[in-house]
N, C-alpha and C. Protein backbone atom coordinates (compact mmCIF):
# COMPACT_ATOMS: atom_id res chain seq x y z
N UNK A 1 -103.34 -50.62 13.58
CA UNK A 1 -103.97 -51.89 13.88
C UNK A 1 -103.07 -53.01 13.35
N UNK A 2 -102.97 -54.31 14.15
CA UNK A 2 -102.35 -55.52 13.96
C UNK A 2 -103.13 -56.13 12.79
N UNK A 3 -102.36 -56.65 12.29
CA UNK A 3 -102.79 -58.26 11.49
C UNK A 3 -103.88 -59.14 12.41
N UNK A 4 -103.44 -59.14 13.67
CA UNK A 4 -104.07 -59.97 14.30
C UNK A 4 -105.98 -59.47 14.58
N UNK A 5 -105.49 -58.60 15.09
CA UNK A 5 -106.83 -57.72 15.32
C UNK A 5 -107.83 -57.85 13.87
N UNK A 6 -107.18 -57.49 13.00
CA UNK A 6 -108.21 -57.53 11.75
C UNK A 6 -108.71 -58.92 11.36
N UNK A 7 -107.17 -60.07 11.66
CA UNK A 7 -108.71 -61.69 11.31
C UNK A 7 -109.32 -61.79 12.82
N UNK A 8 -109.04 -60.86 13.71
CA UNK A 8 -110.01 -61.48 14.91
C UNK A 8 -111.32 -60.53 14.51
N UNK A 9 -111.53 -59.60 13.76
CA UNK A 9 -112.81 -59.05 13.44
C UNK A 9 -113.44 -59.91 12.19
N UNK A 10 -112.63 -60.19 10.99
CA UNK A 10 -112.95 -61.26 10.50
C UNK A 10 -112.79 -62.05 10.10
N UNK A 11 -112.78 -63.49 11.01
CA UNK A 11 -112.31 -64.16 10.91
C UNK A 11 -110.95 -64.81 10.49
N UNK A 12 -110.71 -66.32 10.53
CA UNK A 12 -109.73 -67.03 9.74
C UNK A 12 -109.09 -67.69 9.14
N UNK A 13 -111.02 -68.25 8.51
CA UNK A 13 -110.89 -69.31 7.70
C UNK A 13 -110.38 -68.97 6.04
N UNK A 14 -109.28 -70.00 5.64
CA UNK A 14 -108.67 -69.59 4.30
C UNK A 14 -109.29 -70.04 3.28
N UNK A 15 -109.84 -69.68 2.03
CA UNK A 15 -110.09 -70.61 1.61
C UNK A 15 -108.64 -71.33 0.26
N UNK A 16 -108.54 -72.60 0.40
CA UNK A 16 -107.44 -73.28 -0.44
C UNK A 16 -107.69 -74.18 -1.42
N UNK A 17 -106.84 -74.37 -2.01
CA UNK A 17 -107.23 -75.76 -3.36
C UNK A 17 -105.62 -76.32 -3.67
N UNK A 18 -105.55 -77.39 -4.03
CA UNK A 18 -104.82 -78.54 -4.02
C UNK A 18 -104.14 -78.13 -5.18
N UNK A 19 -102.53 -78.09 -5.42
CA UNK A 19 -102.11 -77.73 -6.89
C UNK A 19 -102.58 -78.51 -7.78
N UNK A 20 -103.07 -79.17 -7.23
CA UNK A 20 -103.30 -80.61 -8.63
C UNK A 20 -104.90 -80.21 -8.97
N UNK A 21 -105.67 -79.75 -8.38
CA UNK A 21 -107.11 -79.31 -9.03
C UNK A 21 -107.02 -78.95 -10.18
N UNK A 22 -108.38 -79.15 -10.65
CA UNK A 22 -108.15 -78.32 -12.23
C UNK A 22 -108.52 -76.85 -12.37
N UNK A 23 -108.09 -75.58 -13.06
CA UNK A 23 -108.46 -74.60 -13.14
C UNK A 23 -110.16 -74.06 -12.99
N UNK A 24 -110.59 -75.40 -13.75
CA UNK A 24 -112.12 -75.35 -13.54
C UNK A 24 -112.57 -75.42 -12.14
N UNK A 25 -111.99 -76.03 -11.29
CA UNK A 25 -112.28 -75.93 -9.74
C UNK A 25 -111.99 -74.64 -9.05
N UNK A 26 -110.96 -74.17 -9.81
CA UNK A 26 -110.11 -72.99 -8.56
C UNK A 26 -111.53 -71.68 -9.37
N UNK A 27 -111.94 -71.55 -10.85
CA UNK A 27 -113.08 -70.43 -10.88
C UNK A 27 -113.73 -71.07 -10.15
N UNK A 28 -114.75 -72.18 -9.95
CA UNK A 28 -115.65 -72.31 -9.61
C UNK A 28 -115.62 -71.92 -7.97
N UNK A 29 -114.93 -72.33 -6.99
CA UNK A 29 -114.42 -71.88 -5.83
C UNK A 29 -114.39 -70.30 -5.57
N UNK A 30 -113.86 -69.49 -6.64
CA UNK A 30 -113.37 -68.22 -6.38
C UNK A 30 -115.23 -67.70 -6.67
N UNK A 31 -116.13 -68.06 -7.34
CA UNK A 31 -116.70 -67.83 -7.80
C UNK A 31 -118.34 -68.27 -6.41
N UNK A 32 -118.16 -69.39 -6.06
CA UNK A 32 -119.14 -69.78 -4.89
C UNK A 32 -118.99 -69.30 -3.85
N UNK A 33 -117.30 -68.72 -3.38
CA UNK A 33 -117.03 -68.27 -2.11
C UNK A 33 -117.01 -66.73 -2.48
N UNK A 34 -117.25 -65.96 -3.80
CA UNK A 34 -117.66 -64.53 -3.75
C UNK A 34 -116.10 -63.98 -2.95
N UNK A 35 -114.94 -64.59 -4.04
CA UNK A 35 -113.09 -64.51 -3.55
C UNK A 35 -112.54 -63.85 -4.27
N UNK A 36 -111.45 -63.28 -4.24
CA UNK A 36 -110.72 -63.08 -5.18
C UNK A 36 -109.46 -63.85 -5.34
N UNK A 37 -109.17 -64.96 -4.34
CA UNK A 37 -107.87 -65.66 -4.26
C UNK A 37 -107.61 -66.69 -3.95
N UNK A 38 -107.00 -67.71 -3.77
CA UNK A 38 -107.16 -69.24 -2.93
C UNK A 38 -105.90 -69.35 -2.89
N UNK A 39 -105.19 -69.69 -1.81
CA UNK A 39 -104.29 -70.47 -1.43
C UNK A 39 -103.94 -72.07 -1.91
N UNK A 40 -103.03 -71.96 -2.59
CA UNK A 40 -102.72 -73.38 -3.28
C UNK A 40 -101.69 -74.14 -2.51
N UNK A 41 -102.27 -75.32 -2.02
CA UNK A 41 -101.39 -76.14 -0.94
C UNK A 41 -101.00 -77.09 -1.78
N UNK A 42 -99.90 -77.76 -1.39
CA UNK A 42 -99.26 -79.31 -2.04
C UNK A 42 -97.75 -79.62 -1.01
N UNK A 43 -96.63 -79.93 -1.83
CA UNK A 43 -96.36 -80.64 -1.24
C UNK A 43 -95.21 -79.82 -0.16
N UNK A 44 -95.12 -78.71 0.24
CA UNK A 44 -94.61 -77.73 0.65
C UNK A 44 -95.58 -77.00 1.94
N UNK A 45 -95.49 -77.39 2.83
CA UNK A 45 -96.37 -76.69 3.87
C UNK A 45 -96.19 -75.16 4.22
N UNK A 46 -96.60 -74.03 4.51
CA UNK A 46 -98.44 -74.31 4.86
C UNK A 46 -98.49 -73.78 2.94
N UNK A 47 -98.20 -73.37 2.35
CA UNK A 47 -98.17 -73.29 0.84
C UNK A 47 -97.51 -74.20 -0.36
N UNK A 48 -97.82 -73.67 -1.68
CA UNK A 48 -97.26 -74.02 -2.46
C UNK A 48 -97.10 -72.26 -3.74
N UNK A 49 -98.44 -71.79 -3.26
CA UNK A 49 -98.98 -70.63 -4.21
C UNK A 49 -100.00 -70.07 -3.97
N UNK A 50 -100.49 -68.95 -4.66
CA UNK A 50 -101.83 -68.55 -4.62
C UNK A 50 -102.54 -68.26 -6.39
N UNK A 51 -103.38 -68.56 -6.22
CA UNK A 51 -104.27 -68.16 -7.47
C UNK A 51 -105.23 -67.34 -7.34
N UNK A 52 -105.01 -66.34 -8.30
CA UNK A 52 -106.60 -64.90 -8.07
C UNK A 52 -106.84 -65.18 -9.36
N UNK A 53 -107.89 -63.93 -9.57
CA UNK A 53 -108.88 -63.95 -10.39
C UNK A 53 -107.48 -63.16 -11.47
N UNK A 54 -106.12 -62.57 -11.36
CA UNK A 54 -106.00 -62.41 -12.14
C UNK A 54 -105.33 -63.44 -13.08
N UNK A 55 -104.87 -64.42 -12.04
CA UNK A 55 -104.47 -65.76 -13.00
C UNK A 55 -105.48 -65.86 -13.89
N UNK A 56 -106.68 -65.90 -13.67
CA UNK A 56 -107.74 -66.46 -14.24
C UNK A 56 -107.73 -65.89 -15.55
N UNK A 57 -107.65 -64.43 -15.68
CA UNK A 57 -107.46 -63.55 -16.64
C UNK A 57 -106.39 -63.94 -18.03
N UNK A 58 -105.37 -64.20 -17.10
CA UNK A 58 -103.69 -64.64 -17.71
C UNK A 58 -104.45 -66.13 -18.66
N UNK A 59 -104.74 -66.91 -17.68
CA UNK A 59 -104.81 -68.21 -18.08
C UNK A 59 -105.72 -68.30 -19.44
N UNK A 60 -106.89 -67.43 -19.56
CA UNK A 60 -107.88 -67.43 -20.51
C UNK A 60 -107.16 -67.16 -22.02
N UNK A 61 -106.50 -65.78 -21.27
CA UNK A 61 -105.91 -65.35 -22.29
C UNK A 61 -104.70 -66.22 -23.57
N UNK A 62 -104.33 -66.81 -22.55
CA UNK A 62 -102.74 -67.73 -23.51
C UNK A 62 -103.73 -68.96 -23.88
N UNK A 63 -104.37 -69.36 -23.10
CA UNK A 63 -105.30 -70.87 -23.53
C UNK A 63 -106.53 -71.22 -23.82
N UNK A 64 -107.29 -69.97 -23.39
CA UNK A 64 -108.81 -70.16 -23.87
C UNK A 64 -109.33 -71.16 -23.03
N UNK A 65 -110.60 -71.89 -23.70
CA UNK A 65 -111.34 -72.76 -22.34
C UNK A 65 -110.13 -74.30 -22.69
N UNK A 66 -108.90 -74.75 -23.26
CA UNK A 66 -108.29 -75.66 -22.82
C UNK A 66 -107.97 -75.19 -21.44
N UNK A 67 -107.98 -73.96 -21.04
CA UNK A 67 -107.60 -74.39 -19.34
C UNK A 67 -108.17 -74.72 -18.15
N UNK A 68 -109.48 -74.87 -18.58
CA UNK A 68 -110.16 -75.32 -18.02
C UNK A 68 -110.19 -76.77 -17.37
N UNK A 69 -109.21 -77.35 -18.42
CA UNK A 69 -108.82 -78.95 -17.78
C UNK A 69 -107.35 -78.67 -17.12
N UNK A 70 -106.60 -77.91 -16.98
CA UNK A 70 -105.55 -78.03 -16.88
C UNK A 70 -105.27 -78.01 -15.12
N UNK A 71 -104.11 -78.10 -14.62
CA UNK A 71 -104.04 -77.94 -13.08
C UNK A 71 -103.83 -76.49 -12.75
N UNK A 72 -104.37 -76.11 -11.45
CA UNK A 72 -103.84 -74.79 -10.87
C UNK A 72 -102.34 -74.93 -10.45
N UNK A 73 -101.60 -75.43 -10.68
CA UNK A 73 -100.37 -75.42 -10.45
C UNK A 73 -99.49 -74.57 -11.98
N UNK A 74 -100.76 -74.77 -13.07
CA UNK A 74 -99.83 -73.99 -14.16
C UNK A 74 -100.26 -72.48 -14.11
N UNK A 75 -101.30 -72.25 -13.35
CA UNK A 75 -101.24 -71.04 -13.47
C UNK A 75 -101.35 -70.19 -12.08
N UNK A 76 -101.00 -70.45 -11.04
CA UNK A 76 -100.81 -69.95 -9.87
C UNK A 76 -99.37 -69.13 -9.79
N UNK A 77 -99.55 -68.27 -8.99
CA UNK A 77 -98.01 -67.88 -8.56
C UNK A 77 -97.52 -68.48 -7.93
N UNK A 78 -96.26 -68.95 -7.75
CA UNK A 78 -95.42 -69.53 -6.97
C UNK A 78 -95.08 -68.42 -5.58
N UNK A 79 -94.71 -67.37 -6.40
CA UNK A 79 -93.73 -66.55 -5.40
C UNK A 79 -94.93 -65.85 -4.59
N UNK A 80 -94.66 -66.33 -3.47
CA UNK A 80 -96.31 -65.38 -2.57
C UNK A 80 -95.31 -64.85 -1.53
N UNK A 81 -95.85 -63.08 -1.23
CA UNK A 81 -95.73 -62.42 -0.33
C UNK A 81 -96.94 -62.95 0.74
N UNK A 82 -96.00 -63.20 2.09
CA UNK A 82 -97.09 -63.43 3.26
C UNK A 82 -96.47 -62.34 4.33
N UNK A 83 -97.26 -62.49 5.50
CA UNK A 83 -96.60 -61.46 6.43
C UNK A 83 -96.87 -62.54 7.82
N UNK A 84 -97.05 -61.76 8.92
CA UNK A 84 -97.68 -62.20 10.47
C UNK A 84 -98.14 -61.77 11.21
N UNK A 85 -99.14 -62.45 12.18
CA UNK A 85 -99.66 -61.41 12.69
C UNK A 85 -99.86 -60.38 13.14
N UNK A 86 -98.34 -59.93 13.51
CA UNK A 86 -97.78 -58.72 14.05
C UNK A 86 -97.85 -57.82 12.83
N UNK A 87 -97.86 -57.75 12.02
CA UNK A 87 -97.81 -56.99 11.15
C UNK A 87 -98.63 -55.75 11.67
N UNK A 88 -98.60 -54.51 10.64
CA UNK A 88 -99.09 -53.81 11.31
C UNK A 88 -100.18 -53.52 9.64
N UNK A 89 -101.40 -52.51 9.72
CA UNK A 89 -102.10 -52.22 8.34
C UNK A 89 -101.11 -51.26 7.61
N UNK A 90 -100.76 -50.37 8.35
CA UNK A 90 -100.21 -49.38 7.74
C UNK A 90 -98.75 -49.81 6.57
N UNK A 91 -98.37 -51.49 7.39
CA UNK A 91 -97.06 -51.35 7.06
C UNK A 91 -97.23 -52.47 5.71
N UNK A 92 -98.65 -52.98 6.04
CA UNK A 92 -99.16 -53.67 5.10
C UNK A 92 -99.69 -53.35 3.70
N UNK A 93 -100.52 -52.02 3.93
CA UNK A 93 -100.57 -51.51 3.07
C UNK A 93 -99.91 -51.08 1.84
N UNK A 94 -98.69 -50.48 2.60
CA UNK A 94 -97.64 -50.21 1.86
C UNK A 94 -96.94 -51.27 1.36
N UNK A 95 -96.79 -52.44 1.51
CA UNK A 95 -96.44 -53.71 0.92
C UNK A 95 -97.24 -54.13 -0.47
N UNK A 96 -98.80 -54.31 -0.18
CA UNK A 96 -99.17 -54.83 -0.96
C UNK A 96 -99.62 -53.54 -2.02
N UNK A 97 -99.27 -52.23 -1.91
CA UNK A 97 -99.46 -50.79 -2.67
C UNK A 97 -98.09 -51.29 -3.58
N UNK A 98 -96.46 -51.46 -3.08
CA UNK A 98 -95.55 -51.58 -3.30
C UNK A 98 -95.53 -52.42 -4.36
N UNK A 99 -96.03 -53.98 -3.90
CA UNK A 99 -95.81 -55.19 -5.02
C UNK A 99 -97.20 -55.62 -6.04
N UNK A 100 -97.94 -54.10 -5.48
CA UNK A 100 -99.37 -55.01 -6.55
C UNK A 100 -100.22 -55.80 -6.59
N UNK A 101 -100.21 -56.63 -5.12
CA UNK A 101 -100.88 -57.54 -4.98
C UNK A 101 -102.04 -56.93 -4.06
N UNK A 102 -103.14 -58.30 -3.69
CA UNK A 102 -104.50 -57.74 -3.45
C UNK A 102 -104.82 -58.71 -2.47
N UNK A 103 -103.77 -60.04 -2.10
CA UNK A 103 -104.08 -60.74 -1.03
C UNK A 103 -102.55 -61.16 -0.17
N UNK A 104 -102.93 -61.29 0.89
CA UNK A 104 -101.68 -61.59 1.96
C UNK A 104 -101.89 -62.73 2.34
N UNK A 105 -101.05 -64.11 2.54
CA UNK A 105 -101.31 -65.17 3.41
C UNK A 105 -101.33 -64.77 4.95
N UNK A 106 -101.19 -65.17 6.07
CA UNK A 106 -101.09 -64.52 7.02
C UNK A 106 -100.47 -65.96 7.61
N UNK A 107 -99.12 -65.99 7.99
CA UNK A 107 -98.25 -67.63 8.64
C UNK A 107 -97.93 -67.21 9.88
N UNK A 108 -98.08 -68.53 10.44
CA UNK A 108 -97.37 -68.11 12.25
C UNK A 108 -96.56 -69.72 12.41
N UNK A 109 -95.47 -69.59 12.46
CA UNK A 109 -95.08 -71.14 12.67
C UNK A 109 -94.73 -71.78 11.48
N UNK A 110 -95.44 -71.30 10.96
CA UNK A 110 -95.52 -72.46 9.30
C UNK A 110 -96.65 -72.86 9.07
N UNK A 111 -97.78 -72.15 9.57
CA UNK A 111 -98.91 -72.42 9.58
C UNK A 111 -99.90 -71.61 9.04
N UNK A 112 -100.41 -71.61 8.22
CA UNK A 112 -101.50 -70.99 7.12
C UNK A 112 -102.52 -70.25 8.51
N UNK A 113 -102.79 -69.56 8.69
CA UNK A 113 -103.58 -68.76 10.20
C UNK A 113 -104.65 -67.75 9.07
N UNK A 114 -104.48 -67.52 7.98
CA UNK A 114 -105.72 -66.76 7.79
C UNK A 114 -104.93 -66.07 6.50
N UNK A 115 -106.00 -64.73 6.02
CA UNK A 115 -105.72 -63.88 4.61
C UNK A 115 -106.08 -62.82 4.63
N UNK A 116 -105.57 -62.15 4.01
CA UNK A 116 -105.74 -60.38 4.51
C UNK A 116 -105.88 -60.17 3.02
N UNK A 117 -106.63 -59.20 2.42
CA UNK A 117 -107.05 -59.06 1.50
C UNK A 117 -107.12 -57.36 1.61
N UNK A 118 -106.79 -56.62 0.35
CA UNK A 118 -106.87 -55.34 -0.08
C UNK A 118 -108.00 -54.29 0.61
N UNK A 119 -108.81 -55.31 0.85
CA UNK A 119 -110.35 -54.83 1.45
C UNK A 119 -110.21 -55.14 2.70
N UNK A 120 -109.87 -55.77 3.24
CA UNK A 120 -109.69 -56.03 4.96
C UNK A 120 -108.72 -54.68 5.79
N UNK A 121 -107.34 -54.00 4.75
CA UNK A 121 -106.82 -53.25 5.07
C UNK A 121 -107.59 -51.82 5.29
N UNK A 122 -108.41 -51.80 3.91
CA UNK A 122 -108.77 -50.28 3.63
C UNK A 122 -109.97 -50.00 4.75
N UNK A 123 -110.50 -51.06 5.18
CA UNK A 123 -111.88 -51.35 6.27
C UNK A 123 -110.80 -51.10 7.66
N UNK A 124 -109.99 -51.72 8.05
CA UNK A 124 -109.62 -51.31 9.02
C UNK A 124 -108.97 -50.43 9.48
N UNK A 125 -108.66 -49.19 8.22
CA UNK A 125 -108.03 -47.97 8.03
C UNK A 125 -109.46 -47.08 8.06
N UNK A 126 -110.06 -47.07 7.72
CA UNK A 126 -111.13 -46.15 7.37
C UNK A 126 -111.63 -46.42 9.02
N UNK A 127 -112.14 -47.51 9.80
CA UNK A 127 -112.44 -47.48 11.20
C UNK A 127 -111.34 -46.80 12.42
N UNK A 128 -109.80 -47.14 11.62
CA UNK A 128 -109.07 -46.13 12.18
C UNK A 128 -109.08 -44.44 12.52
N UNK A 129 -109.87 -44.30 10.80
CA UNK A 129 -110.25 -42.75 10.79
C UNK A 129 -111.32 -42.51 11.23
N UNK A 130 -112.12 -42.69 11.57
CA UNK A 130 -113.39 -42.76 12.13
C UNK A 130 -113.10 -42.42 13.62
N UNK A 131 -112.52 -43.20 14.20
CA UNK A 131 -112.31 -43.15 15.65
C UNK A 131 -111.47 -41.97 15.85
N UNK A 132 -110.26 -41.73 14.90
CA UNK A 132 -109.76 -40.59 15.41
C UNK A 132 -110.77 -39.22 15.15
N UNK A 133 -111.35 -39.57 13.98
CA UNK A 133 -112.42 -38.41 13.75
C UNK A 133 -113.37 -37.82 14.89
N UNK A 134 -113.91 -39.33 15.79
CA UNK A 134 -114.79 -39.02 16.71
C UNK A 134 -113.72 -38.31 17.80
N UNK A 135 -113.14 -39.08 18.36
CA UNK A 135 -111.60 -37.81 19.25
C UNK A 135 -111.83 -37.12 19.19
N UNK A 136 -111.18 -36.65 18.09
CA UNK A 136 -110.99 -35.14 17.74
C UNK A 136 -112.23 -33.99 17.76
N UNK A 137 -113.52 -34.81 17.45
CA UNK A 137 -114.56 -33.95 17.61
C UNK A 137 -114.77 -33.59 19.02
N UNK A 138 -114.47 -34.66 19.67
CA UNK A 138 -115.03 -34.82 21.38
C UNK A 138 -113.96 -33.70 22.00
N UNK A 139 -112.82 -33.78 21.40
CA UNK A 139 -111.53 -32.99 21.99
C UNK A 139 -111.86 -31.32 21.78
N UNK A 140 -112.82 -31.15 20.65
CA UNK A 140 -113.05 -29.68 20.12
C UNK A 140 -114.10 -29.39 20.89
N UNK A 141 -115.15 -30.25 20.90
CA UNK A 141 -116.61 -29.64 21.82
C UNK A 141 -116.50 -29.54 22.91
N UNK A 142 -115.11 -30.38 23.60
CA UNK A 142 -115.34 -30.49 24.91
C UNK A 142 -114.25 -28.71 25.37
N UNK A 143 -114.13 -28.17 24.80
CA UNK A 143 -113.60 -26.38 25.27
C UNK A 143 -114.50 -25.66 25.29
C-alpha cells in the first residue's frame, strides 16, 4: 500500500504549532488532539521541525516546569525524516523501524500534505494481511 492510499483512508489534516509557541501550548495541543506529534512551522516552508511527546519527556527532564514558558523551538527536532506519497508501507516501515521514529511528515512540492504515524502503518499492514488471509482461504475452499 501507498502513502497515498493510507491519508486517503485517513485523512490529511496535520496538526502544527508555530516555533515560537510555548512548550505549554505544544502539551496542551498534543494532549486535546489525543497526538503524539506536531509539526513545527516557521520560517522555512512546509517545516521547521517536529515535536512528540518524547521531546516532552527530554524537556521535563533537563528543565522541569521552567519549560513550560519556554518556545517549542528549544525542544523540537530539527532534523525530520519525511517521505511522499509514493512511498510505499512496507518501505516505510522499515524507515521509521530503522531511525526510531513514530511519525512521518508526508511533502509533495514543498508542501506539508499530511502525517503518517507508527499506527497508520501497522493498520494498513494488518488490512494487508487480512485480505491476503481472506484469498488464500477462498483459493483453498474453492478445490
Amino acid at each position: 500500500m501507498k502513502v497515498a492510499a493510507m491519508l486517503a483512508a485517513k485523512g490529511r489534516e496535520v496538526a502544527t504549532i508555530s516555533q515560537s509557541q510555548s512548550f505549554a501550548d505544544a502539551v496542551h495541543m498534543l494532549k486535546e488532539r489525543r497526538i503524539g506529534a506536531l509539526v513545527v512551522t516557521g520560517g522555512f516552508p512546509p517545516l521547521v521541525g517536529i515535536f512528540s511527546e518524547r521531546d516532552v519527556v527530554r524537556a521535563i527532564a533537563e528543565h522541569g516546569a521552567a519549560a513550560l514558558t519556554m518556545p517549542v523551538s528549544a525542544f523540537m527536532s530539527p532534523q525530520v525524516t519525511t517521505c511522499t506519497e509514493s512511498a510505499s508501507a512496507d518501505g516505510l516501515m522499515a524507515l521509521m523501524t530503522d531511525q526510531r521514529i513514530r511519525h512521518v511528515p508526508v511533502i509533495d512540492n514543498n508542501v506539508l500534505v499530511g502525517m503518517i504515524s507508527i499506527g497508520d502503518v501497522v493498520k494498513s499492514r494488518l488490512a494487508e494481511l487480512e485480505h491476503e488471509k481472506r484469498d488464500l482461504l477462498d483459493y483453498v475452499s474453492a478445490r
